[in-house]
C-alpha atoms as a PDB file:
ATOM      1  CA  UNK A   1    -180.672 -52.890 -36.335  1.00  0.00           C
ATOM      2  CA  UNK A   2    -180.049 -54.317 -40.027  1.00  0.00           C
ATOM      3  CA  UNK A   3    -183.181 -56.430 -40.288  1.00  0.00           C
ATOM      4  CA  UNK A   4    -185.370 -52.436 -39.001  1.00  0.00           C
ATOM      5  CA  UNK A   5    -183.273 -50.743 -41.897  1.00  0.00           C
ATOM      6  CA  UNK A   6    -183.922 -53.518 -44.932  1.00  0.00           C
ATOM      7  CA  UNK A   7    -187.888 -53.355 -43.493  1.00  0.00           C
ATOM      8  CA  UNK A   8    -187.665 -49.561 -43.914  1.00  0.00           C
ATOM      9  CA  UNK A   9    -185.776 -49.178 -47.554  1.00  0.00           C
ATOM     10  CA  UNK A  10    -188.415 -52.456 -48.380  1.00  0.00           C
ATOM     11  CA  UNK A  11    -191.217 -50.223 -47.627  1.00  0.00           C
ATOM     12  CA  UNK A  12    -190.344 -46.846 -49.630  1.00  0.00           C
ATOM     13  CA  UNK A  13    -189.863 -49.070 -52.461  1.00  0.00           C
ATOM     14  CA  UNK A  14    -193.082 -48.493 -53.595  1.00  0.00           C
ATOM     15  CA  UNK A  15    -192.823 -44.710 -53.241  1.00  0.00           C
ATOM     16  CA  UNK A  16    -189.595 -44.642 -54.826  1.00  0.00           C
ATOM     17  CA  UNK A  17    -191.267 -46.556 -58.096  1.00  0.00           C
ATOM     18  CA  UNK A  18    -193.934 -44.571 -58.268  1.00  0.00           C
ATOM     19  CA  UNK A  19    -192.126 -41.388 -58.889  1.00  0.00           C
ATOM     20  CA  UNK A  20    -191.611 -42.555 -62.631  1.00  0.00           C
ATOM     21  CA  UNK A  21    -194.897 -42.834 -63.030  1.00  0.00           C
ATOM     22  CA  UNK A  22    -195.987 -39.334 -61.846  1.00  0.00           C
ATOM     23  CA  UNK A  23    -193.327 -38.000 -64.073  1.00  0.00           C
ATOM     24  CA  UNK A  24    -194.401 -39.552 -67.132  1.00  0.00           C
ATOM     25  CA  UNK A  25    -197.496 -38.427 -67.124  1.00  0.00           C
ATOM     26  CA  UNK A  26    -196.757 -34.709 -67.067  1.00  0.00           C
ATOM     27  CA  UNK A  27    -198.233 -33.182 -70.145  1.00  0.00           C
ATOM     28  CA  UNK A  28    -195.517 -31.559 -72.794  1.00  0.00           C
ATOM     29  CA  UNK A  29    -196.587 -28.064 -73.167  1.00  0.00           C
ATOM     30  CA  UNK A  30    -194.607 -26.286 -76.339  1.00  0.00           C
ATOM     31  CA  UNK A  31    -194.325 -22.923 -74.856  1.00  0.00           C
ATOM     32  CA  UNK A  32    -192.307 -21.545 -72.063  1.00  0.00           C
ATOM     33  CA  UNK A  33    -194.931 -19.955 -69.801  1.00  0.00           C
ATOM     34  CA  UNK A  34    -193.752 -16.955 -66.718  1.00  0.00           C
ATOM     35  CA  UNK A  35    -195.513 -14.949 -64.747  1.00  0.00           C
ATOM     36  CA  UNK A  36    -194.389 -11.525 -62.722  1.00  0.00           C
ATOM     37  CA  UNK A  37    -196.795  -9.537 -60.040  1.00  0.00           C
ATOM     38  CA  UNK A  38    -195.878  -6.401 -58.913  1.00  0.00           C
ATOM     39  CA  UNK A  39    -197.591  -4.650 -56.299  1.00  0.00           C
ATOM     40  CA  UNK A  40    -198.049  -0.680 -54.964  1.00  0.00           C
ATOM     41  CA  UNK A  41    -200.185   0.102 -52.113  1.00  0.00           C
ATOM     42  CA  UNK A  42    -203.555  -0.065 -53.734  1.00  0.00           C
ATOM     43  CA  UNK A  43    -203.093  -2.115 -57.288  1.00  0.00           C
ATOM     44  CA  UNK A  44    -201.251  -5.293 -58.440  1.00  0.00           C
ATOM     45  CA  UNK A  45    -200.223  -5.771 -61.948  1.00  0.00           C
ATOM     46  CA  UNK A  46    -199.756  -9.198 -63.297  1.00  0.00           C
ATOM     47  CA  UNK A  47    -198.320  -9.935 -66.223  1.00  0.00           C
ATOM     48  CA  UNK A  48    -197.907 -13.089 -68.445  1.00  0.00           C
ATOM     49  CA  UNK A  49    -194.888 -13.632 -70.578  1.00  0.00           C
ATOM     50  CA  UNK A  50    -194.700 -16.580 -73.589  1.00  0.00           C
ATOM     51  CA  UNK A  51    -192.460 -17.717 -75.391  1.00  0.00           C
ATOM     52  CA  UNK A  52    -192.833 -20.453 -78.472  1.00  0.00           C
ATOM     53  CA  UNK A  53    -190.789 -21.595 -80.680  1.00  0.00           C
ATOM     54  CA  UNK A  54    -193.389 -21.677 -83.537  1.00  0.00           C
ATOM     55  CA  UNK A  55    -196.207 -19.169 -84.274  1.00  0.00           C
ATOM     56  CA  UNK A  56    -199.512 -20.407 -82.149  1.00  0.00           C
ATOM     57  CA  UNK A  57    -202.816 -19.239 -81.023  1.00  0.00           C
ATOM     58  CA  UNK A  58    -202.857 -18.816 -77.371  1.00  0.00           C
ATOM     59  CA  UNK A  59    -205.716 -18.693 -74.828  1.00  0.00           C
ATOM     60  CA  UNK A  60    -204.722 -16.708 -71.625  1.00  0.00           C
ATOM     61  CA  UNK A  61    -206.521 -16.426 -68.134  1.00  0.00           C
ATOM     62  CA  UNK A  62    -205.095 -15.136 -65.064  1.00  0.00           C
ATOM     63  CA  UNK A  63    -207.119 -15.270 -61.804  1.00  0.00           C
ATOM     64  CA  UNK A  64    -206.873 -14.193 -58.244  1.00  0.00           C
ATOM     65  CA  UNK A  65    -208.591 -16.008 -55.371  1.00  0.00           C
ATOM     66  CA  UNK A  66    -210.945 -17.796 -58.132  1.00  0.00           C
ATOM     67  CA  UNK A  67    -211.749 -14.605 -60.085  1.00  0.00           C
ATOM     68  CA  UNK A  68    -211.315 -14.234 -63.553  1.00  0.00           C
ATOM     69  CA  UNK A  69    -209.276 -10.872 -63.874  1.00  0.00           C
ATOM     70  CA  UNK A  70    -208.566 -11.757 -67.817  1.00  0.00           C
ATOM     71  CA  UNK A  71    -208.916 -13.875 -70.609  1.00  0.00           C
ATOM     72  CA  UNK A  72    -208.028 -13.329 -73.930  1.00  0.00           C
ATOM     73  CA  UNK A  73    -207.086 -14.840 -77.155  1.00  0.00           C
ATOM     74  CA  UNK A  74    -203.047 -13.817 -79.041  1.00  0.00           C
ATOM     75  CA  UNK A  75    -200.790 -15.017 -81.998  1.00  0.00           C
ATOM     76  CA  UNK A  76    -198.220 -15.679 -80.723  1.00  0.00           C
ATOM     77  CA  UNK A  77    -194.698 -15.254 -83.512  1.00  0.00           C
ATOM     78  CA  UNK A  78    -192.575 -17.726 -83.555  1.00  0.00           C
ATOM     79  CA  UNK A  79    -189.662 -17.341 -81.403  1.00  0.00           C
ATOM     80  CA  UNK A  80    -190.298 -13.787 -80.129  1.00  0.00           C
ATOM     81  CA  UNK A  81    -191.732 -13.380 -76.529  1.00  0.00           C
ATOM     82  CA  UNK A  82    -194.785 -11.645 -75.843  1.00  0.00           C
ATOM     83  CA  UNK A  83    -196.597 -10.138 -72.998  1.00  0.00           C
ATOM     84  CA  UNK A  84    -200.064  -9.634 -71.758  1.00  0.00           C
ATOM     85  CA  UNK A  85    -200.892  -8.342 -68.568  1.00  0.00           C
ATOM     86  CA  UNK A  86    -203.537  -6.463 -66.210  1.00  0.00           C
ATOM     87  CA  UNK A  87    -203.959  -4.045 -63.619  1.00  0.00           C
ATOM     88  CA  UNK A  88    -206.444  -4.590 -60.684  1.00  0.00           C
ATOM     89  CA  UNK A  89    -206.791  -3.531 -57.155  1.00  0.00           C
ATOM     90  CA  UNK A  90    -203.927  -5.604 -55.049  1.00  0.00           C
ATOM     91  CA  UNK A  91    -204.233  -9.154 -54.762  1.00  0.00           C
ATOM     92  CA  UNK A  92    -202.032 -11.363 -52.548  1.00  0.00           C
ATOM     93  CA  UNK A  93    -201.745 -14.236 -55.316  1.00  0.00           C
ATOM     94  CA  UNK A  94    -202.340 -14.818 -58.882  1.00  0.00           C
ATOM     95  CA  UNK A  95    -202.274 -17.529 -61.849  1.00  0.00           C
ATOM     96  CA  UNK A  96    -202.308 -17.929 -65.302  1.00  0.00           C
ATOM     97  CA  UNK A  97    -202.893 -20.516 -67.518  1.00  0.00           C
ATOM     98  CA  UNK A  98    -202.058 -20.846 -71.215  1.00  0.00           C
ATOM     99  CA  UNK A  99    -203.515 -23.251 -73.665  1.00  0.00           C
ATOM    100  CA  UNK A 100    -202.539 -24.133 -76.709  1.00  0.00           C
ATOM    101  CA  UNK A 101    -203.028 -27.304 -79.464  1.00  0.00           C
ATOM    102  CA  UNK A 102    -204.783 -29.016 -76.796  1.00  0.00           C
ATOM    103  CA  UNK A 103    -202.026 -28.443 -73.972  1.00  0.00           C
ATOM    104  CA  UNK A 104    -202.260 -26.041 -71.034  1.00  0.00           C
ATOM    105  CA  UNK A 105    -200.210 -24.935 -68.400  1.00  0.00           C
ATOM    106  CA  UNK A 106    -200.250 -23.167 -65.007  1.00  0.00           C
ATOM    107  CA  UNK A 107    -198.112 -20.892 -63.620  1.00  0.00           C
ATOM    108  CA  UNK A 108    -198.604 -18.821 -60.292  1.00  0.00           C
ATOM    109  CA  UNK A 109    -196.812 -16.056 -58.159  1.00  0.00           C
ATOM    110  CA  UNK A 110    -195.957 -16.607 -55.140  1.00  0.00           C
END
């Protein structure tokens, strides 16, 4: 019974150590990054909120299902949130990412 326990905390070892690993590599991203879809019968609207602590130049795309529903370019002030969002005919899921300086992040609904 001991000797099947030490083989089985002997084998997650690995998967224990490489959790570190996987963590370090996650890419810093200098804005906070949300995203909020709210839906009627017919439409969806999707909107994108950011939030930096110093004055950037954004990229923004949100997609549905692989379609690009926007893209567009903002300034971003340092250290006030702002918003950009989009109306389309309902979708059951959608994503944004943000890039700026190099970095990017995702975010998706639900």
């Amino acid at each position: 019974m001991l000797r099947l326990a030490v083989i089985a905390l002997l084998a997650s070892v690995p998967l224990l150590a490489a959790v570190p690993a996987q963590a370090a590599a996650r890419q810093y991203f200098p804005c906070a990054v949300g995203i909020q879809k709210y839906d009627t019968r017919v439409t969806s609207t999707v909107t994108v909120s950011i939030y930096c602590a110093e004055a950037r130049s954004v990229g923004v795309r949100i997609t549905a299902g692989g379609t690009v529903l926007l893209s567009a370019h903002e300034a971003v002030r340092a250290k006030v949130g702002q918003s950009v969002g989009v109306t389309v005919p309902r979708v059951p899921r959608a994503c944004a990412t943000v890039r700026t300086g190099g970095a990017n992040s995702t975010v998706c609904t639900p």
